[in-house]
N, C-alpha and C. Protein backbone atom coordinates (compact mmCIF):
# COMPACT_ATOMS: atom_id res chain seq x y z
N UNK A 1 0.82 -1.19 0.00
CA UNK A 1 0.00 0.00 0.00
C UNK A 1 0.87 1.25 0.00
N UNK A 2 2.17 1.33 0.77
CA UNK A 2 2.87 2.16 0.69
C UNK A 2 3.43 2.45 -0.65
N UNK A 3 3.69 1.48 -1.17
CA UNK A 3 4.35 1.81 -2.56
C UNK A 3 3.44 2.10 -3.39
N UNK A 4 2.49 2.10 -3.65
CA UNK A 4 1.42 2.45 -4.31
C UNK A 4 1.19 3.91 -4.09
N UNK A 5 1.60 4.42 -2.78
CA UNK A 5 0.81 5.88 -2.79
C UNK A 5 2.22 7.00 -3.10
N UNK A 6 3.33 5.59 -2.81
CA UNK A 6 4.36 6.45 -3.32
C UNK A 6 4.48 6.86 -4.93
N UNK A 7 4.21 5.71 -5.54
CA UNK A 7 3.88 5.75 -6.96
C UNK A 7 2.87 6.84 -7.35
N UNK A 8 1.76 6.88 -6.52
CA UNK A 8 0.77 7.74 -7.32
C UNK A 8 1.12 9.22 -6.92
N UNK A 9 2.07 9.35 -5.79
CA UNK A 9 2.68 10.64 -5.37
C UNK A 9 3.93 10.69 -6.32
N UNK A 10 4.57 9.82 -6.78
CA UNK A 10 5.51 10.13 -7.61
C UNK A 10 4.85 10.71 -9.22
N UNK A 11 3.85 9.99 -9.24
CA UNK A 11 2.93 10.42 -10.68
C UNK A 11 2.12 11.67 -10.59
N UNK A 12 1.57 11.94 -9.58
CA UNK A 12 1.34 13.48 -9.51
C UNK A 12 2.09 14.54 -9.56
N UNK A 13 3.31 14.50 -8.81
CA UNK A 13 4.67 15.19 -8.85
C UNK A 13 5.07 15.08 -10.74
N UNK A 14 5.11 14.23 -11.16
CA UNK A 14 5.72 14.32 -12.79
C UNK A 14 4.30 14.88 -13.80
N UNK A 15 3.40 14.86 -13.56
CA UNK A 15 2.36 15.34 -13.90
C UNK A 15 2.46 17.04 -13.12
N UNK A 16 2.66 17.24 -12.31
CA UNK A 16 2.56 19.00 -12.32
C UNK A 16 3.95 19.51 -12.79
N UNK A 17 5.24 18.30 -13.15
CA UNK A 17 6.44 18.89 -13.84
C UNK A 17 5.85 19.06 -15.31
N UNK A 18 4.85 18.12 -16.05
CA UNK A 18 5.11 18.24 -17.69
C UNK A 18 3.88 19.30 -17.89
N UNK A 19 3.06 19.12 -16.95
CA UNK A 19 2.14 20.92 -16.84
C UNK A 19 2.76 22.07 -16.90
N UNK A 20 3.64 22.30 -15.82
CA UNK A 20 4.42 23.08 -15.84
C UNK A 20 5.47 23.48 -17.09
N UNK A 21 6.09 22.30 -17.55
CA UNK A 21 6.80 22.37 -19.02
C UNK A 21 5.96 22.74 -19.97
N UNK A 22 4.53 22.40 -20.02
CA UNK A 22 3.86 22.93 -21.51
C UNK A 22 3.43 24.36 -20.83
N UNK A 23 3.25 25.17 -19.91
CA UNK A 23 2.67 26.01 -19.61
C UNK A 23 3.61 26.85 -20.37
N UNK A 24 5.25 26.87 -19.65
CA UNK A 24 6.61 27.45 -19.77
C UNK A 24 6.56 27.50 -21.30
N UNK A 25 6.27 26.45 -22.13
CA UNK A 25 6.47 26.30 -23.35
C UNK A 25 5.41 26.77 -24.29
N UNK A 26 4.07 26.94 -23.66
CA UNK A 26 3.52 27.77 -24.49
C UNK A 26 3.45 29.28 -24.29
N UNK A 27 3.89 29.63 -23.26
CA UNK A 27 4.23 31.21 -23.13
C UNK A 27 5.47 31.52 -23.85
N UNK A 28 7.01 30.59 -23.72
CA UNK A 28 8.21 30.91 -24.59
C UNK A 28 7.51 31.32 -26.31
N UNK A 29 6.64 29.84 -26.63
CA UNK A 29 6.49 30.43 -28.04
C UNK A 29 5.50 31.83 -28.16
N UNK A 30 4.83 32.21 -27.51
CA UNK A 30 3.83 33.25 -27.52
C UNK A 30 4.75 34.23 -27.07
N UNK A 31 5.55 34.79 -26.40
CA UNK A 31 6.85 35.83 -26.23
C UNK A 31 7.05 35.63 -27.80
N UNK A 32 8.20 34.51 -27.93
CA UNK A 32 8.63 34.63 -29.50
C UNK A 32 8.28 35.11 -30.43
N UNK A 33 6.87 34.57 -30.84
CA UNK A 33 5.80 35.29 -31.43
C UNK A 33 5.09 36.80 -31.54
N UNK A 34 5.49 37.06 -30.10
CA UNK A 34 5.16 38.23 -30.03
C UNK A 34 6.21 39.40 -30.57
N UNK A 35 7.28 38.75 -30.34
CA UNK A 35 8.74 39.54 -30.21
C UNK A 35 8.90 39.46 -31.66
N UNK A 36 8.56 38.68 -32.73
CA UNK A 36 8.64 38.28 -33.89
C UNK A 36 7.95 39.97 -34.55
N UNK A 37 6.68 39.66 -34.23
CA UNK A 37 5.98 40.47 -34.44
C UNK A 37 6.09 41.99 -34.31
N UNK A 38 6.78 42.46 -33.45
CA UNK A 38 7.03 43.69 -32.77
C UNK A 38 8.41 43.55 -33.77
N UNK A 39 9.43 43.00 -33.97
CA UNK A 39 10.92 43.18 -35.03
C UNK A 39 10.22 43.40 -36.37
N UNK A 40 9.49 43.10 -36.25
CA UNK A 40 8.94 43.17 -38.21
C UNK A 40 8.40 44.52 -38.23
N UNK A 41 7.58 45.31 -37.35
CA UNK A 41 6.97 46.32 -37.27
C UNK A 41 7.71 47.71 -37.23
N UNK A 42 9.06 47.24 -36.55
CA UNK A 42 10.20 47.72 -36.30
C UNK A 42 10.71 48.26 -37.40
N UNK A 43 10.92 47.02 -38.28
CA UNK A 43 12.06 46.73 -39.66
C UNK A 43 10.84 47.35 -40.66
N UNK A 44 9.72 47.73 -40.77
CA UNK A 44 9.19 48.21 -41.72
C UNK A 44 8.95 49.82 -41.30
N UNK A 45 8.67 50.37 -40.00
CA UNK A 45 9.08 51.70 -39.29
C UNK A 45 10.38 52.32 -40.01
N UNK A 46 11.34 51.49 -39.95
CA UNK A 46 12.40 51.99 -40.52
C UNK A 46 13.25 51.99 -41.92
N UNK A 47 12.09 50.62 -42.72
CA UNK A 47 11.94 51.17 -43.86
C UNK A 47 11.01 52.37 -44.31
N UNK A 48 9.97 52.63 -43.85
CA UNK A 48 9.50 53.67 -43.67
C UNK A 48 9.86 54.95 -44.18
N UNK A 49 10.92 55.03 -42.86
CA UNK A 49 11.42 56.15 -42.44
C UNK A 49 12.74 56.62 -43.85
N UNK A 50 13.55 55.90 -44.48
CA UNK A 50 14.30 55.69 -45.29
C UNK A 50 13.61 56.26 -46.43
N UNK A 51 12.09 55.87 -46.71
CA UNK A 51 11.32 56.14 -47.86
C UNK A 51 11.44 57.55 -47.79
N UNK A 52 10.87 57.91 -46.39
CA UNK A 52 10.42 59.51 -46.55
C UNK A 52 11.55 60.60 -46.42
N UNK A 53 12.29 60.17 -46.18
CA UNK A 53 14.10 60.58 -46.50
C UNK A 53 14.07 61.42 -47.71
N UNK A 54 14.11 60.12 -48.24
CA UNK A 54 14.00 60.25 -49.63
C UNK A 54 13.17 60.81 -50.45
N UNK A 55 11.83 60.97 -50.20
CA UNK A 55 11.23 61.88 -50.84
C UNK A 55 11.39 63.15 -50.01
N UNK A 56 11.59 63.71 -48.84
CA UNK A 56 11.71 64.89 -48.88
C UNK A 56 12.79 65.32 -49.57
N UNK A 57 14.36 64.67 -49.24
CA UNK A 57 14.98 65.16 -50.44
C UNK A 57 14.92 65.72 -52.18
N UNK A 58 14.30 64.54 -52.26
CA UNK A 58 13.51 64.94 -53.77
C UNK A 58 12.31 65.59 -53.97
N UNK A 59 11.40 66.41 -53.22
CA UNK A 59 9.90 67.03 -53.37
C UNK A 59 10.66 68.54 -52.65
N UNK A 60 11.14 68.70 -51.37
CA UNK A 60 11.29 70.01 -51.24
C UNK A 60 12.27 71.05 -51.18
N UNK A 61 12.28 72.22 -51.04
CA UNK A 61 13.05 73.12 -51.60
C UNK A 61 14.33 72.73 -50.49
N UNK A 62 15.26 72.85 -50.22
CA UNK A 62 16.75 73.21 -49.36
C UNK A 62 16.19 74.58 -48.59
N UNK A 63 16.64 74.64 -47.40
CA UNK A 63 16.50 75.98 -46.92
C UNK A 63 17.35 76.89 -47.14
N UNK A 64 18.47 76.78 -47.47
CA UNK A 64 19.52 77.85 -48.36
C UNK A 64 18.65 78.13 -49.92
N UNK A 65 18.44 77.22 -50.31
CA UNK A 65 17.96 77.40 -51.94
C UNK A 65 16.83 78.24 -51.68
N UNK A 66 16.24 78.09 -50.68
CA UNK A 66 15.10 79.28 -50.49
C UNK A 66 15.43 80.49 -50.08
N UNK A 67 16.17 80.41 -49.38
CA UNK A 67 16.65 82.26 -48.78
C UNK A 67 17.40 82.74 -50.22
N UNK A 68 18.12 82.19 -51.06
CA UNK A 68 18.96 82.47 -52.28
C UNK A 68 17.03 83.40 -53.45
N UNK A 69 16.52 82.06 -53.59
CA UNK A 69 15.29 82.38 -54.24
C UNK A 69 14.67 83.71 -53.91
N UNK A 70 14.15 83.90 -52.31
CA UNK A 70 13.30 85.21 -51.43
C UNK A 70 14.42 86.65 -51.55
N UNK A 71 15.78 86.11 -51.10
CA UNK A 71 16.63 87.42 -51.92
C UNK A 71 16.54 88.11 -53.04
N UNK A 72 16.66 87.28 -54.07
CA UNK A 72 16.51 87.30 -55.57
C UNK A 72 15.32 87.83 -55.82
N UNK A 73 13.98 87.96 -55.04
CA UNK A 73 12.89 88.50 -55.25
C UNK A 73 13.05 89.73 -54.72
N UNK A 74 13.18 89.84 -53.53
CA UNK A 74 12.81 91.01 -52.78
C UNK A 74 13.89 92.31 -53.48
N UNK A 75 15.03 91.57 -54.32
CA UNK A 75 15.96 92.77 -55.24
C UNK A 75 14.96 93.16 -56.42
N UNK A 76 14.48 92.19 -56.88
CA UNK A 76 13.46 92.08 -58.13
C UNK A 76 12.79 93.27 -57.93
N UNK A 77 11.71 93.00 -56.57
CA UNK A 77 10.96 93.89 -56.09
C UNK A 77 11.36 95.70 -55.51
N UNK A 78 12.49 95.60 -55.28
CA UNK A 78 13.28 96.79 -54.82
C UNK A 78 13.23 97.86 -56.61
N UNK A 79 13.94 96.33 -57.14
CA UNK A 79 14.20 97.71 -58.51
C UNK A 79 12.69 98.31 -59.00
N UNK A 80 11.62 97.35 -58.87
CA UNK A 80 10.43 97.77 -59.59
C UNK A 80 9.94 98.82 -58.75
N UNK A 81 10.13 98.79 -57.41
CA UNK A 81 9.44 99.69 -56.88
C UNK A 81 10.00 100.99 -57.02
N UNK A 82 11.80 100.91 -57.31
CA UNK A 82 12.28 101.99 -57.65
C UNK A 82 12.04 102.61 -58.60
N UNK A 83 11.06 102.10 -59.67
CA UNK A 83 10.95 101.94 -61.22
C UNK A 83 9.44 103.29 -60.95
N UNK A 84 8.82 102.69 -59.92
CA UNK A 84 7.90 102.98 -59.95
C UNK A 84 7.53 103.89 -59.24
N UNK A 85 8.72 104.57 -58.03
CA UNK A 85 8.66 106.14 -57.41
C UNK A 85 9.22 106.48 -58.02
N UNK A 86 10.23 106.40 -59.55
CA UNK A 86 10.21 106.96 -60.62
C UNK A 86 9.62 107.99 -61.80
N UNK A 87 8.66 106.97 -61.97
CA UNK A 87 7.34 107.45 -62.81
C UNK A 87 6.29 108.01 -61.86
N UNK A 88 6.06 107.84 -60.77
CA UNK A 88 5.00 108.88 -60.11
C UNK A 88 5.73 110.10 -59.77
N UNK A 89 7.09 110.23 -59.58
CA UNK A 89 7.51 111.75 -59.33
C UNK A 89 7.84 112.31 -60.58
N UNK A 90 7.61 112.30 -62.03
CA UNK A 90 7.78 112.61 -62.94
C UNK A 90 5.77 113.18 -63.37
């Protein structure tokens, strides 16, 4: 009788170890999975980010190329206006 309850105490004991192992083992793969998931989201964020690099380079002006441009006007505008307290004091 003793060995019997040792047995069925030894079989309960290995029964809450391989519970325990699939528990451990289905949370490792569900982390993995998760972690999988979150690197890919990552790796396309930062392709992303590479894309739009790149098109701002190519769609907008330089901020030097713009102050060069707004100079170039506001002389434009200087001579015409000079052009033009010209002809009203005449």
């Amino acid at each position: 009788m003793l060995l019997l309850l040792k047995s069925l105490t030894t079989l309960h004991n290995m029964e809450n170890q391989q519970l325990f192992n699939l528990i451990i083992t289905v949370c490792g793969v569900l982390a993995g999975w998760m972690l999988k998931i979150i690197w890919e989201a990552i790796q396309d964020l930062k392709d992303e980010i590479r894309d739009l690099g790149r098109e701002v380079h190519a769609d907008f002006v330089r901020r030097e190329d713009f102050s060069d441009a707004v100079k170039r006007i506001e002389v434009m505008c200087g001579k015409i206006f000079d052009k033009l307290d010209s002809k009203v004091d005449k």
